[in-house]
N, C-alpha and C. Protein backbone atom coordinates (compact mmCIF):
# COMPACT_ATOMS: atom_id res chain seq x y z
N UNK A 1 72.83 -39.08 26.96
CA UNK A 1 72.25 -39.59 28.20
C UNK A 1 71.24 -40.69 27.86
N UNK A 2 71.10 -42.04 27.98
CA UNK A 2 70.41 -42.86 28.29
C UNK A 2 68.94 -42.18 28.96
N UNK A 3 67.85 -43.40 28.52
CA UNK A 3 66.68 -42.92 28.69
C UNK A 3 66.30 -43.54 30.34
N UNK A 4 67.44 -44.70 30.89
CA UNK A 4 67.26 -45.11 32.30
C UNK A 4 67.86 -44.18 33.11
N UNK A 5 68.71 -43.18 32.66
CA UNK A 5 69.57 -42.16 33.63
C UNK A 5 67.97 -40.73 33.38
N UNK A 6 67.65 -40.77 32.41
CA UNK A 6 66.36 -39.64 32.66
C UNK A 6 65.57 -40.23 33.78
N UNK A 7 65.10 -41.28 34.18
CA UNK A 7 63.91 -41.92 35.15
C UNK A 7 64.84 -41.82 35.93
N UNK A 8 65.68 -42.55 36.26
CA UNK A 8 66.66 -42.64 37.68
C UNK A 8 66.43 -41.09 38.65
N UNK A 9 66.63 -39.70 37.50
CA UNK A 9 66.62 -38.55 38.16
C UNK A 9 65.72 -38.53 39.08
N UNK A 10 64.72 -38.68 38.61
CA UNK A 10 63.34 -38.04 39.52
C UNK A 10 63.48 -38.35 41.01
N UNK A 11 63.50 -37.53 41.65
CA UNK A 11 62.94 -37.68 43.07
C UNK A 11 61.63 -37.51 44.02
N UNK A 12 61.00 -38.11 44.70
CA UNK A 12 59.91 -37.90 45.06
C UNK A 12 60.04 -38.36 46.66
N UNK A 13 59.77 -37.44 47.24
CA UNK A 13 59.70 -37.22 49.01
C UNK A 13 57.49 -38.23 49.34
N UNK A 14 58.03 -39.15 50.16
CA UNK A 14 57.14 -39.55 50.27
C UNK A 14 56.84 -39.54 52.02
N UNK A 15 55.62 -38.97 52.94
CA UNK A 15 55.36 -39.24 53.90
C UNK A 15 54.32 -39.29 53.86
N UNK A 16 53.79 -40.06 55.24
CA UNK A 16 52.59 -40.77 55.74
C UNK A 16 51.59 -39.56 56.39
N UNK A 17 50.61 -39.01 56.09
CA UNK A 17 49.77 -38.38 56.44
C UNK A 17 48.70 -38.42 57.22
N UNK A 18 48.48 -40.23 57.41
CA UNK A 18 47.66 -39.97 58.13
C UNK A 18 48.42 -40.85 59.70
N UNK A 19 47.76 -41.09 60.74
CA UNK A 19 47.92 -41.44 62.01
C UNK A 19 47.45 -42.54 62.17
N UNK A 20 48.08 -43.68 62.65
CA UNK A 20 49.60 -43.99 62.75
C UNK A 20 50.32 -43.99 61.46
N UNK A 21 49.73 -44.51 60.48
CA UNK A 21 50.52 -45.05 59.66
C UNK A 21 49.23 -45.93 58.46
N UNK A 22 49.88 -45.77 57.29
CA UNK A 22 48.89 -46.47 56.04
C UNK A 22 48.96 -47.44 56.19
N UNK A 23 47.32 -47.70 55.97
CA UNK A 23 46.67 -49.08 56.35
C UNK A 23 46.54 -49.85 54.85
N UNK A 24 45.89 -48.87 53.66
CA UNK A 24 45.21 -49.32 52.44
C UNK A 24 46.54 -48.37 51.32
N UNK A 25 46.17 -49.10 50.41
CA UNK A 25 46.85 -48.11 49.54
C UNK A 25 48.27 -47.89 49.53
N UNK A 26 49.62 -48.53 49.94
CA UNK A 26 50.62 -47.92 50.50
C UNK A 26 51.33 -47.45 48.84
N UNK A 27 52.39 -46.98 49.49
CA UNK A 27 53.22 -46.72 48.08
C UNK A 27 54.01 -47.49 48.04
N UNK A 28 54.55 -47.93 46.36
CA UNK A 28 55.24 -49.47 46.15
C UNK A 28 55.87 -48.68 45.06
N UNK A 29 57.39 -49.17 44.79
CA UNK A 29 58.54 -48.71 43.96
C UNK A 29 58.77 -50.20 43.01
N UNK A 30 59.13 -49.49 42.09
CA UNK A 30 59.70 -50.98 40.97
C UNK A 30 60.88 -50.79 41.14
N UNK A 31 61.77 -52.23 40.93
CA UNK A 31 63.24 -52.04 40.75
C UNK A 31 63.20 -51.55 39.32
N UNK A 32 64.31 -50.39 38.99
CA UNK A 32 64.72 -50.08 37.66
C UNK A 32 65.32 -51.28 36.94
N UNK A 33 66.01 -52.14 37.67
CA UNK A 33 66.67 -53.13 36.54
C UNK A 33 65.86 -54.45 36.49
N UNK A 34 64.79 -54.30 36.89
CA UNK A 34 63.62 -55.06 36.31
C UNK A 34 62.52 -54.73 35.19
N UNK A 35 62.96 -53.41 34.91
CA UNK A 35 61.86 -52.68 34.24
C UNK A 35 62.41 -52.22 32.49
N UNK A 36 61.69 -52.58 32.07
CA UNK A 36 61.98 -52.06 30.48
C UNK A 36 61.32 -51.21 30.05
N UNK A 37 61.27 -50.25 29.24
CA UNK A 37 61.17 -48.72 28.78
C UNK A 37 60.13 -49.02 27.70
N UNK A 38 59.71 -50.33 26.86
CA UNK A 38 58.60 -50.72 26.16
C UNK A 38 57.89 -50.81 26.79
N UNK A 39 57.64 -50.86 28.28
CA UNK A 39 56.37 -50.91 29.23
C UNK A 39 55.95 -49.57 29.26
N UNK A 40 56.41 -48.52 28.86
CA UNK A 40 55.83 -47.02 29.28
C UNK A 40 54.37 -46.67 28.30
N UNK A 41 53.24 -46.30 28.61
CA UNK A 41 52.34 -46.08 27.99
C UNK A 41 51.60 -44.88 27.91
N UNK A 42 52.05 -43.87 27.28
CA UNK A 42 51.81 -42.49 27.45
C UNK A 42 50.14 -42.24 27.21
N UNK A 43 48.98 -41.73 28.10
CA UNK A 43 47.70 -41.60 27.96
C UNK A 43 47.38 -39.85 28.13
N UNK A 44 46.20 -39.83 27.71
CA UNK A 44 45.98 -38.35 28.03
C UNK A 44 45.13 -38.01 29.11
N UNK A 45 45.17 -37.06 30.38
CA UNK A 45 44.95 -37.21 31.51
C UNK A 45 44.48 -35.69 31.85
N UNK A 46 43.67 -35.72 32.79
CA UNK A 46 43.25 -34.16 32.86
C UNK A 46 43.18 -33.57 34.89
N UNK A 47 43.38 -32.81 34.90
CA UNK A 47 43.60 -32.31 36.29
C UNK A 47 42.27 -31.90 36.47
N UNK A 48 41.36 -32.35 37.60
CA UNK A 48 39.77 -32.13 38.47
C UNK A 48 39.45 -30.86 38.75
N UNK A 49 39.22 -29.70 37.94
CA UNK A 49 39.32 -28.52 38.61
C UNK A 49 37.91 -28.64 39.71
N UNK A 50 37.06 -28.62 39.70
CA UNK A 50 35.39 -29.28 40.16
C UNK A 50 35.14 -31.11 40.16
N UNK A 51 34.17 -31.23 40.76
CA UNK A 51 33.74 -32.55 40.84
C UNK A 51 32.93 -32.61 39.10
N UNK A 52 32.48 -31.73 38.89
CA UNK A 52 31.47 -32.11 37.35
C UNK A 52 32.36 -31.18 36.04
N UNK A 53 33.75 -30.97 36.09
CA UNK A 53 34.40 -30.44 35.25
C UNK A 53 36.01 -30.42 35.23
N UNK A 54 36.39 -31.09 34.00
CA UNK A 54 37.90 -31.30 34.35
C UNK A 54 38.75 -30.30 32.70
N UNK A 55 39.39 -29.81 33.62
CA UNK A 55 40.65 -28.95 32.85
C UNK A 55 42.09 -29.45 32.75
N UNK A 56 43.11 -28.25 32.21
CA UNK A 56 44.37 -28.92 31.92
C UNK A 56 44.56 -30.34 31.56
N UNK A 57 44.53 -30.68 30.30
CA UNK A 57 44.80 -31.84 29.94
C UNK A 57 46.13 -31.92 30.07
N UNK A 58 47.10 -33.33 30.08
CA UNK A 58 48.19 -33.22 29.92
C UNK A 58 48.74 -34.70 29.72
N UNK A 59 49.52 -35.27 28.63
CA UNK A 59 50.41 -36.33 28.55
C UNK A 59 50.79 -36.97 29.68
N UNK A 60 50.56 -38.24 30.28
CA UNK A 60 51.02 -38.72 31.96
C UNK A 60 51.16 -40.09 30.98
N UNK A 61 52.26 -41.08 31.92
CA UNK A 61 52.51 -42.38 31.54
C UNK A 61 52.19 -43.24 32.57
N UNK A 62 51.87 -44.41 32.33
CA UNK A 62 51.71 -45.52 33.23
C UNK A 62 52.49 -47.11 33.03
N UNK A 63 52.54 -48.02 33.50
CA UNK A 63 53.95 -49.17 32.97
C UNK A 63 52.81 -50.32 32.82
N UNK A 64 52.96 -50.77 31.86
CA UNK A 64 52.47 -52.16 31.24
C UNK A 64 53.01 -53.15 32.62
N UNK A 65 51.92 -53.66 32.78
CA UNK A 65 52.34 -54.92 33.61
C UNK A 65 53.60 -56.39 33.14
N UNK A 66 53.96 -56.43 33.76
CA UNK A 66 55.27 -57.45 33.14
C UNK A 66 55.59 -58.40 34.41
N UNK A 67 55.44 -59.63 34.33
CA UNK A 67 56.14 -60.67 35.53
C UNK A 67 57.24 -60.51 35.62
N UNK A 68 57.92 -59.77 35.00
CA UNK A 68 59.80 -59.47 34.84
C UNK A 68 59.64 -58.76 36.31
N UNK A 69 59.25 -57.26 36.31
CA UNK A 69 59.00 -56.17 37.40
C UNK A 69 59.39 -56.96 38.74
N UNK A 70 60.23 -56.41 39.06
CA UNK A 70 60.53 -56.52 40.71
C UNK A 70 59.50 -55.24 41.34
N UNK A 71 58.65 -55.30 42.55
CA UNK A 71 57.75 -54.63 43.14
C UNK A 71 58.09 -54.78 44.49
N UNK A 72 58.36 -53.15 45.38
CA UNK A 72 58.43 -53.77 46.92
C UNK A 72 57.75 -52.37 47.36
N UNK A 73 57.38 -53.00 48.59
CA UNK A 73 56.81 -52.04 49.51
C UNK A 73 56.85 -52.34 50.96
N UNK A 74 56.22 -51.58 51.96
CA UNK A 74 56.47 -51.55 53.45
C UNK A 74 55.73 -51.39 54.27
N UNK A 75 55.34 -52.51 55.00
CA UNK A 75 53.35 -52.19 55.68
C UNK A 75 53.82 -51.43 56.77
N UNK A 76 52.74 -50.58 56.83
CA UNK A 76 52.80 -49.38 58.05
C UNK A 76 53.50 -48.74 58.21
N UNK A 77 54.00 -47.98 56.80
CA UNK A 77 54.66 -47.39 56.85
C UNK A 77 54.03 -45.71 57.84
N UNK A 78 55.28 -45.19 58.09
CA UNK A 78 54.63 -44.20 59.35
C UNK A 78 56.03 -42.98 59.29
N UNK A 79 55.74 -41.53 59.87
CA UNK A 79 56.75 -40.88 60.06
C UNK A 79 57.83 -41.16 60.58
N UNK A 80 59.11 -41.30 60.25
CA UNK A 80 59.90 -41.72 60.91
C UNK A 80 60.77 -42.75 60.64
């Protein structure tokens, strides 16, 4: 199995929580066939158990910026 058919899997259910619809912040997807797998940058990351104490560390990745990256997103986005 190819390491673009492992990413392809993932699914993630995304809705709008607040009313009407996101103003700041929206969520934005990369095209996969803009994206290369040397952009992945594995850091070490910890889950907030408290405001003055953080637990569970754990391996998380983030993507090197690249002008290659196709980026899209959808203003206002809303239920529905």
């Amino acid at each position: 199995m190819e390491d673009r058919e492992k990413i392809a899997k993932v699914c993630n259910i995304w809705v709008s929580l607040t009313d009407p619809y996101i103003q700041n912040d929206p969520l934005i997807l990369c095209d996969l066939d803009s994206f290369n797998e040397k952009q992945i940058i594995p850091y070490i990351a910890s889950i907030r158990a408290t405001n003055n104490k953080r637990e569970d560390t754990f391996i998380a990745q983030s993507i090197k910026f690249s002008n290659n990256n196709k980026w899209y997103t959808k203003k206002k986005m809303k239920i529905g």
